[in-house]
N, C-alpha and C. Protein backbone atom coordinates (compact mmCIF):
# COMPACT_ATOMS: atom_id res chain seq x y z
N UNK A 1 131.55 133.10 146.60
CA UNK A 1 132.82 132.56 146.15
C UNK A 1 132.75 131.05 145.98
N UNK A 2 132.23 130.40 146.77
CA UNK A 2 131.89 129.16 146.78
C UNK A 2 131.36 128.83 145.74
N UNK A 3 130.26 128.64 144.75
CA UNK A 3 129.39 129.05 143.67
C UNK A 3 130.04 129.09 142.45
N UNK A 4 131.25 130.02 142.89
CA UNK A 4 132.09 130.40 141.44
C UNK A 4 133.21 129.07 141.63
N UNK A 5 133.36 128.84 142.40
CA UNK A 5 133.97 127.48 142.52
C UNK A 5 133.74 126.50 142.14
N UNK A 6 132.29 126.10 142.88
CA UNK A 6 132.00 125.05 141.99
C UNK A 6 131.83 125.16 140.31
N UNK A 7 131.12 126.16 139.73
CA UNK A 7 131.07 126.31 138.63
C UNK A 7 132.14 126.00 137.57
N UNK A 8 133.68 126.40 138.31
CA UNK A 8 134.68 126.32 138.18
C UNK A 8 135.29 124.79 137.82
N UNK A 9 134.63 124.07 138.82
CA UNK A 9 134.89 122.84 139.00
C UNK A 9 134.13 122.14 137.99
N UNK A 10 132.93 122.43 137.46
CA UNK A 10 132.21 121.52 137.31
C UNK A 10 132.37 121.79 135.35
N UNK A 11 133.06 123.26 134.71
CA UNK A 11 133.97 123.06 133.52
C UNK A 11 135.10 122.62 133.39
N UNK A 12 135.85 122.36 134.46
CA UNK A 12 136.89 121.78 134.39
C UNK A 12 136.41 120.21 134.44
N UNK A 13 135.70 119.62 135.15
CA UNK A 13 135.28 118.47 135.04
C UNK A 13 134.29 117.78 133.57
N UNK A 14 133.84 119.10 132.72
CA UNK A 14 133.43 118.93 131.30
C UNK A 14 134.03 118.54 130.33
N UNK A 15 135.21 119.78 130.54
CA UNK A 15 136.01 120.17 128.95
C UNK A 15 136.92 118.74 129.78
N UNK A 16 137.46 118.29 130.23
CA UNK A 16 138.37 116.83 130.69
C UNK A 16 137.92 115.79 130.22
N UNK A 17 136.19 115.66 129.67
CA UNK A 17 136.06 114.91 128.36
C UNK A 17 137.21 115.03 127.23
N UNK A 18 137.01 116.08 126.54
CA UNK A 18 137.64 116.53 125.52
C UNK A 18 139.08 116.35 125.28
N UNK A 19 139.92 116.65 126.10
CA UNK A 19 141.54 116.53 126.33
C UNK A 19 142.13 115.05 127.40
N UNK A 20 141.46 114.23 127.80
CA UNK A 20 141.66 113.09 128.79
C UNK A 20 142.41 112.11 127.11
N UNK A 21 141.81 111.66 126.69
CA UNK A 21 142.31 110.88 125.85
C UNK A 21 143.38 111.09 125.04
N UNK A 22 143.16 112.59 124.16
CA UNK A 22 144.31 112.57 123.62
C UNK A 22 145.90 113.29 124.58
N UNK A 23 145.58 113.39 125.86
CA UNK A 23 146.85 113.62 127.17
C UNK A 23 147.22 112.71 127.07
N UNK A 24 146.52 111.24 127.25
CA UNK A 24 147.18 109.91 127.77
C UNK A 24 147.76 109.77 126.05
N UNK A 25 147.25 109.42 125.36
CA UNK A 25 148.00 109.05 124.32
C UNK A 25 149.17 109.73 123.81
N UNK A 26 149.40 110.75 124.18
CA UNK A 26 150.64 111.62 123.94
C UNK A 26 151.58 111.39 125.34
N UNK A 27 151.14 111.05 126.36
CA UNK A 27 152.01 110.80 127.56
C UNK A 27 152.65 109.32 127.18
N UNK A 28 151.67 108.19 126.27
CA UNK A 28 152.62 106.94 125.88
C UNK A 28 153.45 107.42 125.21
N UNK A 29 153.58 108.24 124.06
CA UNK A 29 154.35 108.38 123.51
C UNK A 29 155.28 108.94 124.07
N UNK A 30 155.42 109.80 124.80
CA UNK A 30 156.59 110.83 125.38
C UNK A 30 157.23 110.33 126.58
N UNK A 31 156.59 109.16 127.38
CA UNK A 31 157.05 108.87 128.38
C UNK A 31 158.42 107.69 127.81
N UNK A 32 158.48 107.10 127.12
CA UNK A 32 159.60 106.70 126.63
C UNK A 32 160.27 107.22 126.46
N UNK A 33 160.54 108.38 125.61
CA UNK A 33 161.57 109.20 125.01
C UNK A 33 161.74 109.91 126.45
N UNK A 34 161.59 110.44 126.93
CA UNK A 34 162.09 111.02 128.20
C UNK A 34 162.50 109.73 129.55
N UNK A 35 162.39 108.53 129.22
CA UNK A 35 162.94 107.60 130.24
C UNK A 35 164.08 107.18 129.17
N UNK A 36 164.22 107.31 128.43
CA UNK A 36 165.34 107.20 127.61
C UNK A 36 166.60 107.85 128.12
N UNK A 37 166.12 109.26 127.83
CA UNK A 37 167.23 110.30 128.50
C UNK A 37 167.61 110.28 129.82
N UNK A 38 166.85 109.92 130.42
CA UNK A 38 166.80 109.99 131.87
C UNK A 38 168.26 108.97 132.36
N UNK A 39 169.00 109.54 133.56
CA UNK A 39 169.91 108.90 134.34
C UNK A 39 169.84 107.95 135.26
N UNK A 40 170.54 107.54 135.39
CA UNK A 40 169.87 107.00 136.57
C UNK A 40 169.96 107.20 138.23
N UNK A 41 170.42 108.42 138.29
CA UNK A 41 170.75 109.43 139.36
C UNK A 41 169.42 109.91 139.55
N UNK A 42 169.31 110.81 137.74
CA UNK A 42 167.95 111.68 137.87
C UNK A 42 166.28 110.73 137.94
N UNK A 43 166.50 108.87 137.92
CA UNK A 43 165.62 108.22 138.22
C UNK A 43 165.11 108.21 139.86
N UNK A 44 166.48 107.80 140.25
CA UNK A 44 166.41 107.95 142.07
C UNK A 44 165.91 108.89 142.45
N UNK A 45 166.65 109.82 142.16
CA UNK A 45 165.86 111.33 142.60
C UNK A 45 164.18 111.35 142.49
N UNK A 46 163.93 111.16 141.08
CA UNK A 46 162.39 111.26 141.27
C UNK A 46 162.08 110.24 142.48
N UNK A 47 162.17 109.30 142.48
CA UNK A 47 161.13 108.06 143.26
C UNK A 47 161.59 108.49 144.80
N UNK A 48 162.77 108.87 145.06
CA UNK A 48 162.62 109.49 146.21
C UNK A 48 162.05 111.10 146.29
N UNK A 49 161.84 112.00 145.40
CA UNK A 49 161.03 113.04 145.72
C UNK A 49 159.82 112.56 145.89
N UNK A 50 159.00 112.00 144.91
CA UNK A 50 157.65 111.55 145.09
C UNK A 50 157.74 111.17 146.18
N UNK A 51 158.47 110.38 147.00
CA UNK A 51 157.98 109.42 148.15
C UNK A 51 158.26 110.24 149.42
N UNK A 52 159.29 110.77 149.22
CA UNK A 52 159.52 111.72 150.37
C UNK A 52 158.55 112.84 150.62
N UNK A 53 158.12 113.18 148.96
CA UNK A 53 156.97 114.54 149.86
C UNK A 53 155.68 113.96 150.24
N UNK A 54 155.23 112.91 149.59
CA UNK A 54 153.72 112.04 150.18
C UNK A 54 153.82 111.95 151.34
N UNK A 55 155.30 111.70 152.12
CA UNK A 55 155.13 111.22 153.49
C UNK A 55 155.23 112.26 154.24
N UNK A 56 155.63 113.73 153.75
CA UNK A 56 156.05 114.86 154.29
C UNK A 56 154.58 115.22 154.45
N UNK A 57 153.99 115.46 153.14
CA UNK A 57 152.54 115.97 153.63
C UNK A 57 151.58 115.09 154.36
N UNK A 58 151.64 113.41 154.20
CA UNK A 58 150.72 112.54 155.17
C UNK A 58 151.39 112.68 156.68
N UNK A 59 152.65 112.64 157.16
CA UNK A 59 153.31 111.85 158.14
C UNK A 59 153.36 113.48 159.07
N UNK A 60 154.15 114.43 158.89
CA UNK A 60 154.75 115.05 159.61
C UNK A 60 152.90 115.75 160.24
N UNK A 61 151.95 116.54 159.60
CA UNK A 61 150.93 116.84 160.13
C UNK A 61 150.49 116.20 161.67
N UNK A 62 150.61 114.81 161.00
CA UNK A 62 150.07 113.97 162.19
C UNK A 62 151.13 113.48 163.49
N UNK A 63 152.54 113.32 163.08
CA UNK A 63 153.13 113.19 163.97
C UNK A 63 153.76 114.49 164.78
N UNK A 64 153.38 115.73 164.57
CA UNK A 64 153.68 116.66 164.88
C UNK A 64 152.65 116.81 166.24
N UNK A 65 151.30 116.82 165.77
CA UNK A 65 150.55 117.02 166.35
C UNK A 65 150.16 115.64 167.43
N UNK A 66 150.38 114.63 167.52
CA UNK A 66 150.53 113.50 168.09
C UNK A 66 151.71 113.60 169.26
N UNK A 67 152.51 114.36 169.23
CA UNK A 67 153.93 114.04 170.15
C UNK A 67 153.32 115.54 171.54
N UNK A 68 152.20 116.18 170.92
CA UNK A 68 152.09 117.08 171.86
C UNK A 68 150.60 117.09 172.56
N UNK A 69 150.28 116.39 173.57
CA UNK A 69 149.57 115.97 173.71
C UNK A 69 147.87 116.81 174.40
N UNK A 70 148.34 118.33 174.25
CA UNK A 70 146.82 119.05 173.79
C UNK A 70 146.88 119.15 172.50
N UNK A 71 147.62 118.79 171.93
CA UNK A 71 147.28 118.68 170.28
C UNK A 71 146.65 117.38 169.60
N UNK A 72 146.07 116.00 170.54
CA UNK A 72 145.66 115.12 170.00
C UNK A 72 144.53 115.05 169.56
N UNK A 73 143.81 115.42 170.06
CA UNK A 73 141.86 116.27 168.75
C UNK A 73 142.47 116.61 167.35
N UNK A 74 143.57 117.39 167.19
CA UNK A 74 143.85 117.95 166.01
C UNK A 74 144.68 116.22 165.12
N UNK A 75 145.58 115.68 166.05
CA UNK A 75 146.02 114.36 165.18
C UNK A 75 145.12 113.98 164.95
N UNK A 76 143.67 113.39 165.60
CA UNK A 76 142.76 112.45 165.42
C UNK A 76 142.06 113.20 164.24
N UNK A 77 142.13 114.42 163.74
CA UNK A 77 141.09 115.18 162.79
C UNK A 77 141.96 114.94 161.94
N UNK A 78 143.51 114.92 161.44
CA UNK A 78 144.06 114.59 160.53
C UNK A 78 144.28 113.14 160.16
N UNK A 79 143.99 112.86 161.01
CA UNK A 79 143.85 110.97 160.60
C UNK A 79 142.62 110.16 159.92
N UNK A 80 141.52 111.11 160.51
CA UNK A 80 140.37 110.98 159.79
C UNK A 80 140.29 111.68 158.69
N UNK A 81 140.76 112.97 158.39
CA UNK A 81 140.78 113.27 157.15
C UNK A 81 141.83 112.79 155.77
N UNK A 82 142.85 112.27 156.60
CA UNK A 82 143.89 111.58 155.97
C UNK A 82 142.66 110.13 155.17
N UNK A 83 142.02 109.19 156.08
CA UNK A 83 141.36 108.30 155.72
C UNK A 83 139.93 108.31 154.90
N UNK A 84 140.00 109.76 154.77
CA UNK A 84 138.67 110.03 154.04
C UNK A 84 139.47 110.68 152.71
N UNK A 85 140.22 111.64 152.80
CA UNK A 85 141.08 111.74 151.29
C UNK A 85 141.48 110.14 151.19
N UNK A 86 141.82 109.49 151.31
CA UNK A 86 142.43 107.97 150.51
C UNK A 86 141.03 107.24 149.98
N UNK A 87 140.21 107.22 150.92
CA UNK A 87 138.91 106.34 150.84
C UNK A 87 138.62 107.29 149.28
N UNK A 88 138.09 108.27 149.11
CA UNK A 88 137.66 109.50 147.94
C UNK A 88 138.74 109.15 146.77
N UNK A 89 139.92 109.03 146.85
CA UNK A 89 141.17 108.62 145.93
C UNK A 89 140.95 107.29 145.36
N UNK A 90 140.77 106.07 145.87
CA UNK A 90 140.03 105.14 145.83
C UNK A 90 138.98 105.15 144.95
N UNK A 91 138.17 105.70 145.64
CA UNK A 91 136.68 105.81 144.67
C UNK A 91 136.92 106.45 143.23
N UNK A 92 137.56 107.31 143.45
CA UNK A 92 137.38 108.14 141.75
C UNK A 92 138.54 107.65 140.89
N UNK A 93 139.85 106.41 141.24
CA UNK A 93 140.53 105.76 140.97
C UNK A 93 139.35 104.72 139.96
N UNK A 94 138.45 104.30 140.88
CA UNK A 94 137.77 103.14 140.22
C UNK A 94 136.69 104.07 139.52
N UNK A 95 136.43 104.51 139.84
CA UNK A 95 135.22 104.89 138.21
C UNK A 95 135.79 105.51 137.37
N UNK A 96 137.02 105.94 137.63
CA UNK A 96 137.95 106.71 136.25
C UNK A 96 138.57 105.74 135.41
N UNK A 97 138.98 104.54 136.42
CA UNK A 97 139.39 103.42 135.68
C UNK A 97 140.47 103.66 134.36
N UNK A 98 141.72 104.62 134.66
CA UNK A 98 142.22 104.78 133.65
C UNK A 98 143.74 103.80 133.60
N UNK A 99 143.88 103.32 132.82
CA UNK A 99 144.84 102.44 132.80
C UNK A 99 146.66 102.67 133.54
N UNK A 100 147.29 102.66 133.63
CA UNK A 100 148.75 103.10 133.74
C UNK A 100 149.18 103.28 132.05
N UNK A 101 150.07 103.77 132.32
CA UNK A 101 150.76 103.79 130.92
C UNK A 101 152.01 102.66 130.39
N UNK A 102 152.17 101.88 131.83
CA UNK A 102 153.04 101.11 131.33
C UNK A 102 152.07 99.60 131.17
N UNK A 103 150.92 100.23 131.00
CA UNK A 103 149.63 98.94 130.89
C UNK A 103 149.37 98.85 129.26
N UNK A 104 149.84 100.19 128.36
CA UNK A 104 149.01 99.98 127.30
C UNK A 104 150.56 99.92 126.79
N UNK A 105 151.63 100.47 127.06
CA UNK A 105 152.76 100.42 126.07
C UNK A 105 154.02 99.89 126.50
N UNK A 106 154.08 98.38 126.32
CA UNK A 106 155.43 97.79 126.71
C UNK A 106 156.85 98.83 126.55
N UNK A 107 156.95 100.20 125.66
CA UNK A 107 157.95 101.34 125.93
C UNK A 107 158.31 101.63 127.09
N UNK A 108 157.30 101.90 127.92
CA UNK A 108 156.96 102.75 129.15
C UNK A 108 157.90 101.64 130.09
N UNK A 109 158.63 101.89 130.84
CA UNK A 109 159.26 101.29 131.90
C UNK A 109 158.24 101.91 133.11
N UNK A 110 158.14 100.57 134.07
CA UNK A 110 157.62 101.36 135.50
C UNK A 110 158.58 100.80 136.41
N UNK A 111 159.22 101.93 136.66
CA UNK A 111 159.99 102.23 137.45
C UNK A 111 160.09 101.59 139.04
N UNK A 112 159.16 102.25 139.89
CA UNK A 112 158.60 101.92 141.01
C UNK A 112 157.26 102.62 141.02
N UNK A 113 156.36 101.67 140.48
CA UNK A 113 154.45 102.05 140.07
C UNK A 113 153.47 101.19 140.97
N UNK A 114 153.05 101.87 141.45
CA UNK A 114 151.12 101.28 141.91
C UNK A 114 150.93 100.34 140.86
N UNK A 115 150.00 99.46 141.21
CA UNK A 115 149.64 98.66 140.43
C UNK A 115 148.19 98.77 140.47
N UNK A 116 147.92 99.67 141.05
CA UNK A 116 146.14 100.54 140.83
C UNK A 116 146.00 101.36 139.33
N UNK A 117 144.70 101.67 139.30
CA UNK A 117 144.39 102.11 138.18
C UNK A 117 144.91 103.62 138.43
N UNK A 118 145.56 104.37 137.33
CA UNK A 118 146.72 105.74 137.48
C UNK A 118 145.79 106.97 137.86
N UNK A 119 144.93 106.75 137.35
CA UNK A 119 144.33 108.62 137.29
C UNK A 119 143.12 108.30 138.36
N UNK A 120 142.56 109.64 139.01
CA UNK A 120 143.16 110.47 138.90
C UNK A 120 145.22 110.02 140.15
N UNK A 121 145.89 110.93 140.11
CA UNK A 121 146.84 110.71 140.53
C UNK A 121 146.95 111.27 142.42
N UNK A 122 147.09 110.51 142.60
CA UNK A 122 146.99 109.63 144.19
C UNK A 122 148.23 110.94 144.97
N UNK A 123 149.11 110.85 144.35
CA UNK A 123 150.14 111.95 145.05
C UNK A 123 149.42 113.24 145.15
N UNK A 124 148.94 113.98 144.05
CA UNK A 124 148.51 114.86 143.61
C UNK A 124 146.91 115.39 144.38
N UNK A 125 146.13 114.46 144.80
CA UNK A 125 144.94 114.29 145.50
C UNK A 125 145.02 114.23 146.57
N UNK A 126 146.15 113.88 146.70
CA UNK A 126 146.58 113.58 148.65
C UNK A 126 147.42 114.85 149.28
N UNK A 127 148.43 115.34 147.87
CA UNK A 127 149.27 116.68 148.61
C UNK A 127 148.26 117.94 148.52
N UNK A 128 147.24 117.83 147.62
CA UNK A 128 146.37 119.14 147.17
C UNK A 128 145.35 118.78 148.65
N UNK A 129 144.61 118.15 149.25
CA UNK A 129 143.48 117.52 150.09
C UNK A 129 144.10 118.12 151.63
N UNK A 130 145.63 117.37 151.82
CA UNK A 130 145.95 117.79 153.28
C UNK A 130 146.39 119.15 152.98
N UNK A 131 147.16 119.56 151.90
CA UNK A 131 147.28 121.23 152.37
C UNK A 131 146.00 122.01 152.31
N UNK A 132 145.30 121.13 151.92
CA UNK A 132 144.20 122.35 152.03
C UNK A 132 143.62 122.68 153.43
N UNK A 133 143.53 121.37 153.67
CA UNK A 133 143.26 120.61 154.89
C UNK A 133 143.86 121.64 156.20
N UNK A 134 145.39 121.85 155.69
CA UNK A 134 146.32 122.36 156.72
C UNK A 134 146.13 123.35 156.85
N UNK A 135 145.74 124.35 155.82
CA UNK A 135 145.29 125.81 155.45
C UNK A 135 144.44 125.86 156.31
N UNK A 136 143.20 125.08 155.79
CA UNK A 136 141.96 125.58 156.43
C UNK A 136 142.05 125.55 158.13
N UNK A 137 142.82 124.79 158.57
CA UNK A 137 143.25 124.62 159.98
C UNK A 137 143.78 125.61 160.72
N UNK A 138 144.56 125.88 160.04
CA UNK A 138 145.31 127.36 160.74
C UNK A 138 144.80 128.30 160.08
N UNK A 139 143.87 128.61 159.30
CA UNK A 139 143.24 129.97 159.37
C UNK A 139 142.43 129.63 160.34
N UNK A 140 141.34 128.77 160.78
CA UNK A 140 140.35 128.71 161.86
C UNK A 140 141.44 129.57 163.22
N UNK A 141 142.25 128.56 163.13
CA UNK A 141 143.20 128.60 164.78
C UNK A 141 143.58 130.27 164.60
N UNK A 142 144.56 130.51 163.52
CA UNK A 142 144.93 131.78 163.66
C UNK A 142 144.51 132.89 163.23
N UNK A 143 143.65 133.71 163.46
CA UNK A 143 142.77 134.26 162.70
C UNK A 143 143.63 135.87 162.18
């Protein structure tokens, strides 16, 4: 299974030649017209969903397991893995080196944006990494 995984991984990491460029260039275009429409209710909302679930999936793991104190091996394994997903986010941030979108098209409003390079996307690497993370944890524990 593993095998077919990677294999898995490693066309998806091919054909992302092919479709990377013309995504971003259709995301300049569209990301205007949809911040256009947008409220400014339904603005808040996003920047607090994004922010609220990053901290849901970084924060609660570790402070859960931190407040109970035969559970501190397990905080210290999520803290290190917390610092090794960011360190990995980091890294493939800089060799992907892909711009923001409000870098190439004065349209684009940024809202509340990183000022790091966008892709791959940092929320997305961090909520996919610890749940997996969390998974793999409690299947060991609970079998």
């Amino acid at each position: 299974m593993f095998s077919v995984s990677l294999v898995v991984l490693a066309v998806i990491a091919y054909t992302e030649l092919f479709y990377r460029q013309t995504l971003f260039d259709k995301s300049v275009q569209w990301i205007p017209v949809l911040q256009s429409r947008a409220t400014t209710a339904e603005i808040n909302w996003w920047k607090l969903y994004t922010d609220v679930g990053l901290v849901c999936i970084e924060a609660i793991p570790i402070g859960f397991t931190y407040l109970k104190p035969e559970q501190r091996r397990r905080c210290l394994y999520y803290v290190f893995t917390f610092v090794v997903i960011t360190t990995i986010m980091n890294i493939t941030k800089l060799s992907y080196a892909d711009p923001r979108p409000y870098w190439v098209s004065p349209d684009v409003q940024a809202f509340k944006c990183s000022s790091t390079f966008g892709n791959p996307s940092g929320h997305s690497e961090m909520s996919m990494a610890m749940s997996l993370i969390l998974w793999l944890d409690f299947q060991k524990s609970y079998p």
